[in-house]
PDB file of N, CA and C in Angstrom:
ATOM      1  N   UNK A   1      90.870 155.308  93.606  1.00  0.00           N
ATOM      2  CA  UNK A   1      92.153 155.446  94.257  1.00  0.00           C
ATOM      3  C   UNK A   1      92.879 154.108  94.233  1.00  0.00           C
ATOM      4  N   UNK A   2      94.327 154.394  94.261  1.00  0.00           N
ATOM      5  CA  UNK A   2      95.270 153.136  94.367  1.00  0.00           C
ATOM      6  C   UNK A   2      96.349 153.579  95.009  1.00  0.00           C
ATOM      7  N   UNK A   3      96.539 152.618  96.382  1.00  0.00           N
ATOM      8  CA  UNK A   3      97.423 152.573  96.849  1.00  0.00           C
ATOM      9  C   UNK A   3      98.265 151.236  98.051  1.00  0.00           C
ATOM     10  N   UNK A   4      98.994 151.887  99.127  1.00  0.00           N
ATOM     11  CA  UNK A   4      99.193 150.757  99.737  1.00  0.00           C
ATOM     12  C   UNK A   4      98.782 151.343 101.418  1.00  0.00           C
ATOM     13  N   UNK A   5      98.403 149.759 101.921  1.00  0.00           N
ATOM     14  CA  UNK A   5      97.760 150.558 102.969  1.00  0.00           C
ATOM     15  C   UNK A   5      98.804 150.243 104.328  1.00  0.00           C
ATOM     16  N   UNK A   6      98.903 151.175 105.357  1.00  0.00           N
ATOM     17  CA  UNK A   6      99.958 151.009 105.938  1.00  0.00           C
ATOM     18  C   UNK A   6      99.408 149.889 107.154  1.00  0.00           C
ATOM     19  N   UNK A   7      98.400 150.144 107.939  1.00  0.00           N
ATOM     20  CA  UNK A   7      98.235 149.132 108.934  1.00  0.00           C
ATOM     21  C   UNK A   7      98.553 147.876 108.474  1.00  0.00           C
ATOM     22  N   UNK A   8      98.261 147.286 107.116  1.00  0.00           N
ATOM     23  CA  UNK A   8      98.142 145.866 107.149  1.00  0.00           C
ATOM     24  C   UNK A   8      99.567 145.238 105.837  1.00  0.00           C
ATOM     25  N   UNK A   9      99.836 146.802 105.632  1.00  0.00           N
ATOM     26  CA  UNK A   9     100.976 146.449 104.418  1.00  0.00           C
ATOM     27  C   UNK A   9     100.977 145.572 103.154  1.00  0.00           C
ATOM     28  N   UNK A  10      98.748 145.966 102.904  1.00  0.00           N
ATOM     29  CA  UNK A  10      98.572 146.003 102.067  1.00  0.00           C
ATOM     30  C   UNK A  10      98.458 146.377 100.800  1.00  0.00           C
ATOM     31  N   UNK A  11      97.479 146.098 100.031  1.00  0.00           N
ATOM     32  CA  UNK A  11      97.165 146.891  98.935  1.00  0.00           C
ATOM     33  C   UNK A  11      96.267 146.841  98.445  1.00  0.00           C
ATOM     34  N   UNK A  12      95.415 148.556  98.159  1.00  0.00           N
ATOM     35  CA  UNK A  12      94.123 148.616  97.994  1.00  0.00           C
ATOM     36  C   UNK A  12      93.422 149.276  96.995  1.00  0.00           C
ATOM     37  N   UNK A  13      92.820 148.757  95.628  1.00  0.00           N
ATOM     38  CA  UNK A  13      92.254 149.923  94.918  1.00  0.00           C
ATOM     39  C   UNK A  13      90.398 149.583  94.961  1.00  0.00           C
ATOM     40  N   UNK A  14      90.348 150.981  94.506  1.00  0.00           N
ATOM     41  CA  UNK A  14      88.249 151.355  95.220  1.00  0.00           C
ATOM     42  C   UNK A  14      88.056 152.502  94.372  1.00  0.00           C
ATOM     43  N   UNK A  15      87.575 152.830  94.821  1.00  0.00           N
ATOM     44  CA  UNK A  15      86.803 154.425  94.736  1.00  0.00           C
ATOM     45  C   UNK A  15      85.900 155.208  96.094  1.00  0.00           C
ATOM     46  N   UNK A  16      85.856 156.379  95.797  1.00  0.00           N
ATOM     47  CA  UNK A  16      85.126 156.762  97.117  1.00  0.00           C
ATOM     48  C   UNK A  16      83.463 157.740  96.038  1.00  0.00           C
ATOM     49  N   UNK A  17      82.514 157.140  97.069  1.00  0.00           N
ATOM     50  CA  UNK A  17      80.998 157.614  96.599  1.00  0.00           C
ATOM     51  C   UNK A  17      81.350 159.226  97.400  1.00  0.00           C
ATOM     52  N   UNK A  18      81.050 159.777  96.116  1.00  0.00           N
ATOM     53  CA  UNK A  18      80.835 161.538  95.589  1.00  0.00           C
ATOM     54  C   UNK A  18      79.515 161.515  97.086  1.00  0.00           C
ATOM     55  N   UNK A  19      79.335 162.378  97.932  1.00  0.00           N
ATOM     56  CA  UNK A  19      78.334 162.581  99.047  1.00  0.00           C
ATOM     57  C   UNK A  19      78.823 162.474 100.263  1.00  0.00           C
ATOM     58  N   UNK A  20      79.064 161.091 100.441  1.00  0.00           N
ATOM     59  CA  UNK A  20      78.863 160.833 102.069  1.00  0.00           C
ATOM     60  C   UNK A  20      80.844 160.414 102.320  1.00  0.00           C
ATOM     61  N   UNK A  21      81.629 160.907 101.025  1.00  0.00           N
ATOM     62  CA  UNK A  21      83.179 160.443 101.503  1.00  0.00           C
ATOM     63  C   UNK A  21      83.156 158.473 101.763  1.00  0.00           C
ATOM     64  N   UNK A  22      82.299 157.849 101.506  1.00  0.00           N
ATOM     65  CA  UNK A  22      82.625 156.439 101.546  1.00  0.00           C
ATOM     66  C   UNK A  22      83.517 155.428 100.848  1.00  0.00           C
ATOM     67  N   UNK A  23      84.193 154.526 100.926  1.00  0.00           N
ATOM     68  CA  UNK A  23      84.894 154.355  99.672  1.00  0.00           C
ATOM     69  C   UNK A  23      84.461 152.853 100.103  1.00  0.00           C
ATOM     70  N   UNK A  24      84.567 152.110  98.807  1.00  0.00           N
ATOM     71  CA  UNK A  24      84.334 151.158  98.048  1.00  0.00           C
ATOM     72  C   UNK A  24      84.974 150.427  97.673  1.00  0.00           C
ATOM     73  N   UNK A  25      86.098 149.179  98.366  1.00  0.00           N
ATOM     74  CA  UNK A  25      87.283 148.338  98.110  1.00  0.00           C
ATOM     75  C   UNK A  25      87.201 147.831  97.037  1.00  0.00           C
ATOM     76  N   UNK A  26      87.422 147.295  95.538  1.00  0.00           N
ATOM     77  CA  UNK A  26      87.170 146.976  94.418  1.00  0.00           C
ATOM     78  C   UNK A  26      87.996 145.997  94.520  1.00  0.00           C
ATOM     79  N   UNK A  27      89.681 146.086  94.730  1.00  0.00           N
ATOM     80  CA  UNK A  27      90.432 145.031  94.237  1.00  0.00           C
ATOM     81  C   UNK A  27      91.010 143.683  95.284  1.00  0.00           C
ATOM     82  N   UNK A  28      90.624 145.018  96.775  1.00  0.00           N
ATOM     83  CA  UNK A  28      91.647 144.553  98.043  1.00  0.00           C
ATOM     84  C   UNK A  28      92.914 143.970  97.293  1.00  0.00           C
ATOM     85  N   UNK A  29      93.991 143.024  97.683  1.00  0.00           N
ATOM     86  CA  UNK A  29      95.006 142.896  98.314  1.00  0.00           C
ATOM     87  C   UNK A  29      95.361 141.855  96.603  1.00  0.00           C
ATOM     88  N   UNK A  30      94.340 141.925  96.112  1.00  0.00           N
ATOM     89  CA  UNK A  30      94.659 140.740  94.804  1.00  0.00           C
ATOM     90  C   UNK A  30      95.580 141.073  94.183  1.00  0.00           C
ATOM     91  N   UNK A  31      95.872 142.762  93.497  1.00  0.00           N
ATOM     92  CA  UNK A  31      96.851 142.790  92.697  1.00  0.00           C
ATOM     93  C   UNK A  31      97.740 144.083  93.784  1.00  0.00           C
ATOM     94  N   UNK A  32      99.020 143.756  94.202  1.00  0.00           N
ATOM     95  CA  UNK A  32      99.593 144.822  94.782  1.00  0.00           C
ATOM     96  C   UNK A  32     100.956 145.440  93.818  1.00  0.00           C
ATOM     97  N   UNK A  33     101.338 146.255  94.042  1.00  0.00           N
ATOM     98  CA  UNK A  33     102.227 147.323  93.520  1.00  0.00           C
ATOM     99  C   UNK A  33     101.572 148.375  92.459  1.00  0.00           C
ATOM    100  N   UNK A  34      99.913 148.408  92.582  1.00  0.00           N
ATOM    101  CA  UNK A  34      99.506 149.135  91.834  1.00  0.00           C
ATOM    102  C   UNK A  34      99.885 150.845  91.492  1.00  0.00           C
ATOM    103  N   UNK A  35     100.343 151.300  90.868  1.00  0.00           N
ATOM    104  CA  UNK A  35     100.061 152.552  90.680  1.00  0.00           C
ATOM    105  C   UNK A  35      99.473 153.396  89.707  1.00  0.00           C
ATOM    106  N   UNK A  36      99.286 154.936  89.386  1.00  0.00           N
ATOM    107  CA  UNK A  36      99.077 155.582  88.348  1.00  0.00           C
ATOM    108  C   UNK A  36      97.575 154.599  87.731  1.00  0.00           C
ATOM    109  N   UNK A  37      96.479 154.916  88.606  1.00  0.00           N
ATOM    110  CA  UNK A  37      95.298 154.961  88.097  1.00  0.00           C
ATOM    111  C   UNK A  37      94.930 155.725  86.964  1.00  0.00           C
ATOM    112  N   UNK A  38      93.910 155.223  86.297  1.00  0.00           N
ATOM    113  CA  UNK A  38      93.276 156.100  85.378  1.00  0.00           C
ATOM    114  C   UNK A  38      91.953 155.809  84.889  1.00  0.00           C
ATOM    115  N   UNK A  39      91.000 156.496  85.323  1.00  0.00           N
ATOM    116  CA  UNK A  39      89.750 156.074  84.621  1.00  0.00           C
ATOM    117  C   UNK A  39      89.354 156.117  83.742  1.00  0.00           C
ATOM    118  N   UNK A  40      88.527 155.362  83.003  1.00  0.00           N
ATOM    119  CA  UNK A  40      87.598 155.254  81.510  1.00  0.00           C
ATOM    120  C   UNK A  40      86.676 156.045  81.580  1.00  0.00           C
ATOM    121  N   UNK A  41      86.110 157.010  80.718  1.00  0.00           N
ATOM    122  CA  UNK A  41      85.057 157.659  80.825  1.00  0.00           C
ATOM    123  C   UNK A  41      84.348 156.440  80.619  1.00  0.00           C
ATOM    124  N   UNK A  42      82.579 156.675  80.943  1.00  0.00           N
ATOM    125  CA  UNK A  42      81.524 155.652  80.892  1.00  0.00           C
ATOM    126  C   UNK A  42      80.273 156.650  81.834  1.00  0.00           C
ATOM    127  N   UNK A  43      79.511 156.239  81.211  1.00  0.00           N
ATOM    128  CA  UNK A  43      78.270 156.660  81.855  1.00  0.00           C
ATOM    129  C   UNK A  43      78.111 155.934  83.226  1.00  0.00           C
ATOM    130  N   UNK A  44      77.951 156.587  84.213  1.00  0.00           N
ATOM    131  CA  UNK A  44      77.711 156.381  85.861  1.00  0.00           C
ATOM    132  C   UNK A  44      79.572 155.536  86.032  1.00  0.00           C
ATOM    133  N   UNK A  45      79.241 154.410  87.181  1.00  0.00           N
ATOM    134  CA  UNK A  45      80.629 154.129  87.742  1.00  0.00           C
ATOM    135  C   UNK A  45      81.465 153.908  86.193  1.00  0.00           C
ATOM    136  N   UNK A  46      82.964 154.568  86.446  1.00  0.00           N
ATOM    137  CA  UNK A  46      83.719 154.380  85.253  1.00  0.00           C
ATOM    138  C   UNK A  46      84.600 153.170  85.329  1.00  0.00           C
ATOM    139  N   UNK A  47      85.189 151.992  84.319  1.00  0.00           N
ATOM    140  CA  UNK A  47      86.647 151.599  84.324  1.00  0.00           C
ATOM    141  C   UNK A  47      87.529 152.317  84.643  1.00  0.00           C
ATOM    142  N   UNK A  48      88.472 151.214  84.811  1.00  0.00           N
ATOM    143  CA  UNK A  48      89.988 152.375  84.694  1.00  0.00           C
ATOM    144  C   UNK A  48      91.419 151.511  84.575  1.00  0.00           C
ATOM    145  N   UNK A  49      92.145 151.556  84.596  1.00  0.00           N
ATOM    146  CA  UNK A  49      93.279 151.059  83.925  1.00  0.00           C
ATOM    147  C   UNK A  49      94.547 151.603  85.059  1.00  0.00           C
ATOM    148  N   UNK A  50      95.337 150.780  85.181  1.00  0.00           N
ATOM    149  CA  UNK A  50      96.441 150.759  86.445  1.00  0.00           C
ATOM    150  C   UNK A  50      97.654 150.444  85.759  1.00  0.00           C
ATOM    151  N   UNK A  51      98.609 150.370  86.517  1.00  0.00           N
ATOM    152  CA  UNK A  51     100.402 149.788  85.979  1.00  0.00           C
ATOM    153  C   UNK A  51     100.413 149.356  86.912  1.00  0.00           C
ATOM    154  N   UNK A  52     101.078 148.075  87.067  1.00  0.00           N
ATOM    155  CA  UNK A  52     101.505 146.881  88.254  1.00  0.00           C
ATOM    156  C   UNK A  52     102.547 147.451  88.321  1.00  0.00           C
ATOM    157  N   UNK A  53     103.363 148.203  89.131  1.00  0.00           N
ATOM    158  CA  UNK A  53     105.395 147.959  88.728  1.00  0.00           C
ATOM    159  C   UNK A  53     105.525 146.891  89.542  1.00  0.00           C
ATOM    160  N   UNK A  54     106.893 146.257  89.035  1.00  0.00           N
ATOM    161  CA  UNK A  54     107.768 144.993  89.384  1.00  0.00           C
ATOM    162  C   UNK A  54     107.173 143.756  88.248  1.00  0.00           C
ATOM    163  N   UNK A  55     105.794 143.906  87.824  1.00  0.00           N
ATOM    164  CA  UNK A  55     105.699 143.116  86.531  1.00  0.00           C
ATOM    165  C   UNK A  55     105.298 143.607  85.313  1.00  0.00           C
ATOM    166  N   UNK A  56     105.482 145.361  84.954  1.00  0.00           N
ATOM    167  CA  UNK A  56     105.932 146.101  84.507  1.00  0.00           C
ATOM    168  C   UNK A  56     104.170 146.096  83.782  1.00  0.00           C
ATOM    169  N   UNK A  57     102.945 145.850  84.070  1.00  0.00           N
ATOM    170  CA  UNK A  57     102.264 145.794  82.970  1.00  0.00           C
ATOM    171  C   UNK A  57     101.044 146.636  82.977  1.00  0.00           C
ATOM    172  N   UNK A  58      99.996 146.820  82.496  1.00  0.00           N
ATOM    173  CA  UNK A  58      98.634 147.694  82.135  1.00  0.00           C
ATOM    174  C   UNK A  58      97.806 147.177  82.330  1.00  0.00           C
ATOM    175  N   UNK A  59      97.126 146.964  83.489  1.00  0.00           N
ATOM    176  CA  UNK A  59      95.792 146.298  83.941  1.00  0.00           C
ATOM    177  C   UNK A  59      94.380 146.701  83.900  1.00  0.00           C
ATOM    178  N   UNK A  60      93.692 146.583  83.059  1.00  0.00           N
ATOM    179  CA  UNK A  60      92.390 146.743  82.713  1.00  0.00           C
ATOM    180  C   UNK A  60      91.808 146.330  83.193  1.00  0.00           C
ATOM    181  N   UNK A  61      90.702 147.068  84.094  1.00  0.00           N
ATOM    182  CA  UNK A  61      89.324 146.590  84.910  1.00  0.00           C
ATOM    183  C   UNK A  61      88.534 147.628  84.369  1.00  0.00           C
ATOM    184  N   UNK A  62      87.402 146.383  84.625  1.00  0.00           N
ATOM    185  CA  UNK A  62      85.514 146.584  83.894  1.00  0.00           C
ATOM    186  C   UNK A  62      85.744 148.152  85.519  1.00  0.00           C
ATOM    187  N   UNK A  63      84.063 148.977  85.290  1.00  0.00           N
ATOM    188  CA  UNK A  63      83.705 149.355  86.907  1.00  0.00           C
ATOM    189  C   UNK A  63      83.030 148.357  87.758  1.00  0.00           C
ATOM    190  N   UNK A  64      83.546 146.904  87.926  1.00  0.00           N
ATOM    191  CA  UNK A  64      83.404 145.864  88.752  1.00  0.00           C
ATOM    192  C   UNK A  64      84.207 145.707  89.410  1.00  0.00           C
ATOM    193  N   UNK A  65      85.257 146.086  88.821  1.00  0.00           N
ATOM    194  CA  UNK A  65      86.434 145.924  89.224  1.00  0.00           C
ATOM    195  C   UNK A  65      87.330 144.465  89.064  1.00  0.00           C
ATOM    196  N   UNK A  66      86.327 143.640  87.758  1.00  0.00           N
ATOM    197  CA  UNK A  66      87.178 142.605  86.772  1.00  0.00           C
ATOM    198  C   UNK A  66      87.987 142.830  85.947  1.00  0.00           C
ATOM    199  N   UNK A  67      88.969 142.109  86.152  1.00  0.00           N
ATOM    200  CA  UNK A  67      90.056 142.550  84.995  1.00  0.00           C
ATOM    201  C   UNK A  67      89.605 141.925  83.732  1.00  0.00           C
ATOM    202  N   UNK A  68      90.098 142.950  82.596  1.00  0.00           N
ATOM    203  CA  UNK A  68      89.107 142.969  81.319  1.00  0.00           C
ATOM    204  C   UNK A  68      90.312 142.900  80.021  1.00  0.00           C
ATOM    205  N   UNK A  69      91.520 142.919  80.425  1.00  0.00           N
ATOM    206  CA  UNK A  69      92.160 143.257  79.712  1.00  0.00           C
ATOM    207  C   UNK A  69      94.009 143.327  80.326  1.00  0.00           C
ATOM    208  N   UNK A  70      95.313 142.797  79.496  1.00  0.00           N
ATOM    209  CA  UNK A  70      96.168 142.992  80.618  1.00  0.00           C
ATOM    210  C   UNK A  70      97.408 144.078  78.888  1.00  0.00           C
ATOM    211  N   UNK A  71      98.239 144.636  79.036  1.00  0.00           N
ATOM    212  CA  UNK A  71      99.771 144.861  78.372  1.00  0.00           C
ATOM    213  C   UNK A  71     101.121 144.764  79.173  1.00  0.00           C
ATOM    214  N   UNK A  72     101.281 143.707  78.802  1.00  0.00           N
ATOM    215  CA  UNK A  72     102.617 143.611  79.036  1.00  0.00           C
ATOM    216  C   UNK A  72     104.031 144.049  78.970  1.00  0.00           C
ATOM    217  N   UNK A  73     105.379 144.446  79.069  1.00  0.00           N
ATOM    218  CA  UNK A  73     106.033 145.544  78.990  1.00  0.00           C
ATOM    219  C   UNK A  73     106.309 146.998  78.788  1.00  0.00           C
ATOM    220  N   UNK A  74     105.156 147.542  80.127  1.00  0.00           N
ATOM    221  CA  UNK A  74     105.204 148.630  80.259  1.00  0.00           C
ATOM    222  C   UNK A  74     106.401 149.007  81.387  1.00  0.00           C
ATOM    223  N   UNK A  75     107.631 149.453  80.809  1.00  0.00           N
ATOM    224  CA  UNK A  75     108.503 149.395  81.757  1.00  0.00           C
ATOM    225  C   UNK A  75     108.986 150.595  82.124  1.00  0.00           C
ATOM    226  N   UNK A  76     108.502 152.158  82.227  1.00  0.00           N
ATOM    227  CA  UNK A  76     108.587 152.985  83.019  1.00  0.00           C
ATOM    228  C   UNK A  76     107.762 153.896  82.943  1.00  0.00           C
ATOM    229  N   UNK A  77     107.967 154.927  83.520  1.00  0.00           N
ATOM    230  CA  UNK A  77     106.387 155.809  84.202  1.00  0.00           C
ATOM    231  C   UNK A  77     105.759 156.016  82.928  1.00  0.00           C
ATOM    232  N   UNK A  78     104.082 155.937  83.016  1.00  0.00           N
ATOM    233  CA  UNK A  78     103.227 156.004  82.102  1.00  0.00           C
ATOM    234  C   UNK A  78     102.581 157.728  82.525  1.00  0.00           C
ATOM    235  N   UNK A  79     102.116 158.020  81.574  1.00  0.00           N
ATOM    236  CA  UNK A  79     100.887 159.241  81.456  1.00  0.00           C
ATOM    237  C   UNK A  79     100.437 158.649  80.826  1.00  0.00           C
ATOM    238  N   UNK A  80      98.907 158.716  80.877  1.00  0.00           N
ATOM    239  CA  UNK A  80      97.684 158.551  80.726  1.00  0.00           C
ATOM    240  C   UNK A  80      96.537 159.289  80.581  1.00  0.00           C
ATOM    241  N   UNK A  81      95.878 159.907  79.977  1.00  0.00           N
ATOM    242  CA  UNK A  81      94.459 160.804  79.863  1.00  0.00           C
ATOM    243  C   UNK A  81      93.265 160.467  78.775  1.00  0.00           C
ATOM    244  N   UNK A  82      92.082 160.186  79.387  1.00  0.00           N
ATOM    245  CA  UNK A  82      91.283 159.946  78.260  1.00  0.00           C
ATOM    246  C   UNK A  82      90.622 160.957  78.259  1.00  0.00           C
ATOM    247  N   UNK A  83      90.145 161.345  77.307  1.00  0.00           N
ATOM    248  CA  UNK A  83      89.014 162.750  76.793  1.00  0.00           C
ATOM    249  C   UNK A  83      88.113 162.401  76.782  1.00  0.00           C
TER     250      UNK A  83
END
């Protein structure tokens, strides 16, 4: 998941563990205006790939949640699907 969080008027991307509903802060507050997640297939936890808007770009993270990779002028709404 990616979004913004309202108590602290942050911004937060994670994931939540399949069972017990827990989720898992990955990026906290480092990169904000994230939207339009998308995961990498991968065996067990997956990557996944985001759009910053306001610096228009394609942010690639490992499932560490290191950024692995960046594209630059992505300047309006993306779709995304990997098979």
């Amino acid at each position: 998941y990616t979004g913004r969080v309202i108590v602290n008027a942050g911004w937060e991307t994670g994931y939540i563990t399949v069972g017990d509903y827990s989720d898992s802060n990955l990026l906290g507050d480092e990169y904000p205006n994230l939207r339009y997640i998308e995961p990498i297939p991968h065996v067990g936890r997956n990557g996944f790939i985001v759009h910053q808007v306001y610096t228009w770009q394609l942010l690639r993270f490992d499932r560490n949640g290191t950024l692995i990779g960046e594209q630059n002028s992505v300047g309006s709404r993306i779709d995304i699907d990997f098979e």
